[in-house]
C-alpha atoms as a PDB file:
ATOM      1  CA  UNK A   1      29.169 124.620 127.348  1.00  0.00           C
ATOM      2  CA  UNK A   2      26.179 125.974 129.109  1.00  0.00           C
ATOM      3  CA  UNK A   3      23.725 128.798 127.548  1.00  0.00           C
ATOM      4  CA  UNK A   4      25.099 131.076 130.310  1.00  0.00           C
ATOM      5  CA  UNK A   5      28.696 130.528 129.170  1.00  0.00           C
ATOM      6  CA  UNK A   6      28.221 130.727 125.865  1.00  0.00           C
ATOM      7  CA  UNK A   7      26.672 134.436 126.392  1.00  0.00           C
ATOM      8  CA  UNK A   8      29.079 135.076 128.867  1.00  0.00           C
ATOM      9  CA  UNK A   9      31.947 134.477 125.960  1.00  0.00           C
ATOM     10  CA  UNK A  10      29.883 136.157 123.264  1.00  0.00           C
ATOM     11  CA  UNK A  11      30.043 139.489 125.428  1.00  0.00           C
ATOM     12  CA  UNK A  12      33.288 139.140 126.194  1.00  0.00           C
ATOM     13  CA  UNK A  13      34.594 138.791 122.266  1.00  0.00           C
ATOM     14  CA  UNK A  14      32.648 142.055 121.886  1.00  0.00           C
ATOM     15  CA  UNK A  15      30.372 140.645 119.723  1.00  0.00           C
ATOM     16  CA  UNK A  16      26.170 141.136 119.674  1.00  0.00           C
ATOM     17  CA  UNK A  17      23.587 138.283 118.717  1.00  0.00           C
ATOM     18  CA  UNK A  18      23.425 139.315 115.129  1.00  0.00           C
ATOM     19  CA  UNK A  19      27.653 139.776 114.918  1.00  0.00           C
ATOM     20  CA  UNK A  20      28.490 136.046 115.597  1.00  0.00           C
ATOM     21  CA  UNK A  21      25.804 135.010 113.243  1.00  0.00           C
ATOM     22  CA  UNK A  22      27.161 136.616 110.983  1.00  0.00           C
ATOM     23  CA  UNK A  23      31.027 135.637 111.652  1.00  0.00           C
ATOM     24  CA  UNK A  24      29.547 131.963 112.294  1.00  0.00           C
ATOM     25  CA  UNK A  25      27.680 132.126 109.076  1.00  0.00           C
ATOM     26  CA  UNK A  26      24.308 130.986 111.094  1.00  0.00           C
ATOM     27  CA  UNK A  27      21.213 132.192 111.399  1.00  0.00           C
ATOM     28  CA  UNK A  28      20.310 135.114 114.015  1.00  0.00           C
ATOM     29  CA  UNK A  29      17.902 132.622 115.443  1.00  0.00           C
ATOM     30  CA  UNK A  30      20.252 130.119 115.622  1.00  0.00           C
ATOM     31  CA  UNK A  31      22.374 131.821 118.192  1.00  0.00           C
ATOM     32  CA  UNK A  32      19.753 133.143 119.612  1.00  0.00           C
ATOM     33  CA  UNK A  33      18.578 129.754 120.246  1.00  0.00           C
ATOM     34  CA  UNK A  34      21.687 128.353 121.789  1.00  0.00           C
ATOM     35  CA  UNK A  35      21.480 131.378 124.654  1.00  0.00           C
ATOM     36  CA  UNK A  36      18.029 130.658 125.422  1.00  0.00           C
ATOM     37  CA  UNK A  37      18.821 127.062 125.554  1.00  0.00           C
ATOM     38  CA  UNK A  38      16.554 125.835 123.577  1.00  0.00           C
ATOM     39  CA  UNK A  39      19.745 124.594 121.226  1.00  0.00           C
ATOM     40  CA  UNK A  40      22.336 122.257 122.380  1.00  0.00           C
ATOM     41  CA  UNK A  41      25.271 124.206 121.684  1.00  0.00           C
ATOM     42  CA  UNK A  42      27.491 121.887 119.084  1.00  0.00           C
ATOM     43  CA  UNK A  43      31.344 121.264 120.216  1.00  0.00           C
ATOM     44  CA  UNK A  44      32.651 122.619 116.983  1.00  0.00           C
ATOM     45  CA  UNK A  45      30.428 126.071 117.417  1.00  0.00           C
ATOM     46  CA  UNK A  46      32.132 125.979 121.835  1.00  0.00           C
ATOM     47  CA  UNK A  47      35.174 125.619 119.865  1.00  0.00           C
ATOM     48  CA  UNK A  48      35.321 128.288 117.685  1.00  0.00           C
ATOM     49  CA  UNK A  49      33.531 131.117 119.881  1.00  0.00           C
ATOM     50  CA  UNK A  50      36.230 130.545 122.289  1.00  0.00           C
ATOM     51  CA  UNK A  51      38.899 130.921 119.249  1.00  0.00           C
ATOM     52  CA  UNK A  52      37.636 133.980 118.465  1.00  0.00           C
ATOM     53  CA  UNK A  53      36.836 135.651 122.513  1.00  0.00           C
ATOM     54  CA  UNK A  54      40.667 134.966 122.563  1.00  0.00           C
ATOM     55  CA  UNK A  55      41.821 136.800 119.417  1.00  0.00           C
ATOM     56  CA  UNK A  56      39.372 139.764 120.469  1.00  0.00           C
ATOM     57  CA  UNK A  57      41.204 139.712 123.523  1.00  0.00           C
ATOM     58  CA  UNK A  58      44.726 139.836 122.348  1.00  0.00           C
ATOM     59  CA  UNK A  59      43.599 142.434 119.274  1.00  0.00           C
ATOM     60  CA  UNK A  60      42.425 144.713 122.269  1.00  0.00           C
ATOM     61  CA  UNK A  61      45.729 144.308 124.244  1.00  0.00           C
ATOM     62  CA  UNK A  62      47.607 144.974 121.293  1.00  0.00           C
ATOM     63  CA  UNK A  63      45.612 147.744 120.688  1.00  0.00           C
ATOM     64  CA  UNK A  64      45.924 149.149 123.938  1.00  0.00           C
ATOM     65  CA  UNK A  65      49.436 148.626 124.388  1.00  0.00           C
ATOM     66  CA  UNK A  66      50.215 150.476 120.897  1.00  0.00           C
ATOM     67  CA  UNK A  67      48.070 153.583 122.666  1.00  0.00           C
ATOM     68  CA  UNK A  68      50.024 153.143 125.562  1.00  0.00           C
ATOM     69  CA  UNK A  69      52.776 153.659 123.072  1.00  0.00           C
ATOM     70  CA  UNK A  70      52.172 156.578 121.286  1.00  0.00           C
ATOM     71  CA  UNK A  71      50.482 158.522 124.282  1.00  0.00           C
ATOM     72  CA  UNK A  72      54.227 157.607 125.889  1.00  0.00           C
ATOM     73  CA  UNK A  73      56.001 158.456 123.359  1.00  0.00           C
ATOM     74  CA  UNK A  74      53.957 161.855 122.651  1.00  0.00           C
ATOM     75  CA  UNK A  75      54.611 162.738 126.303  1.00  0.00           C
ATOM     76  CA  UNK A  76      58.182 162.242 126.114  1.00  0.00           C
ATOM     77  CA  UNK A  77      58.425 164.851 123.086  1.00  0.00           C
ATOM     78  CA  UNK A  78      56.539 167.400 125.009  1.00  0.00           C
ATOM     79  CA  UNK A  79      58.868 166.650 127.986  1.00  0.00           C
ATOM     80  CA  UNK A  80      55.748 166.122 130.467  1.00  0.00           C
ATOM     81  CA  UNK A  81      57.528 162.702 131.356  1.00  0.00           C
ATOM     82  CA  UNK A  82      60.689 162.427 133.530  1.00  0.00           C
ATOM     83  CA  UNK A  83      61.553 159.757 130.538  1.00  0.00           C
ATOM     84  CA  UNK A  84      65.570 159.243 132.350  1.00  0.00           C
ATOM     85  CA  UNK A  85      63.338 158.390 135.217  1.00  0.00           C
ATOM     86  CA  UNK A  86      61.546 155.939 133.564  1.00  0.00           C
ATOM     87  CA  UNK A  87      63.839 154.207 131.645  1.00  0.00           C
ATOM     88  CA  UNK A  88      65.890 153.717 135.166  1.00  0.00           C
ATOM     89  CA  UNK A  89      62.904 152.204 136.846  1.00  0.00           C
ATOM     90  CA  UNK A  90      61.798 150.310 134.034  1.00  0.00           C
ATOM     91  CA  UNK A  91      65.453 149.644 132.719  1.00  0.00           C
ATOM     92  CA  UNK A  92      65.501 150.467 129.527  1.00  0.00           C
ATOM     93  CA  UNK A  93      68.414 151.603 127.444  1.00  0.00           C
ATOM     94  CA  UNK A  94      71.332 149.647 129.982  1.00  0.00           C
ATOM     95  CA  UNK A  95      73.634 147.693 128.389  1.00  0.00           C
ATOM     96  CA  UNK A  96      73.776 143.863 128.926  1.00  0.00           C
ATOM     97  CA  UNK A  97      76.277 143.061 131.193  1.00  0.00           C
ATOM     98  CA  UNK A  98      79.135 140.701 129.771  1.00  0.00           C
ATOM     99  CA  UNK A  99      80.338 137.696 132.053  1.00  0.00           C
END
């Protein structure tokens, strides 16, 4: 993993510099080392930033989709969504059809 990469990954987990020291249990220094590449950048550490970048991403997904949700659902109460409309197009509510 280059220092690039590893930054690149860091950002993308939403976390700062000081936040994955913290969640690594290293030094600020430390990761601030690895970015600068003055660290090589040990497998295990490549390992778990990339285990946690991908749980970030799927707690923001879920997060998003349960807003997607509720803003949905909060439309269909106030009747601002043709909901018949969209459960045709998305096809929701048929029945399964039996062979």
């Amino acid at each position: 993993m280059t220092k690039d990469e590893f930054k690149r990954i860091r950002e993308k987990a939403g976390h700062t510099q000081a936040s994955l020291a913290e969640a690594m249990g290293v030094h600020l220094r430390t990761v601030w080392r690895w970015e600068l590449g003055e660290t090589i950048i040990p497998k295990v550490v490549e390992l778990a930033l990339r285990y946690v970048a991908e749980h970030a991403m799927r707690d923001r997904d879920a997060s998003d989709l349960k807003a997607a949700r509720a803003s949905l659902v909060e439309a269909k109460e106030k009747g601002t969504v043709p909901w018949k409309k969209i459960q045709k197009e998305l096809g929701l509510g048929r029945k399964p059809k039996k062979h």
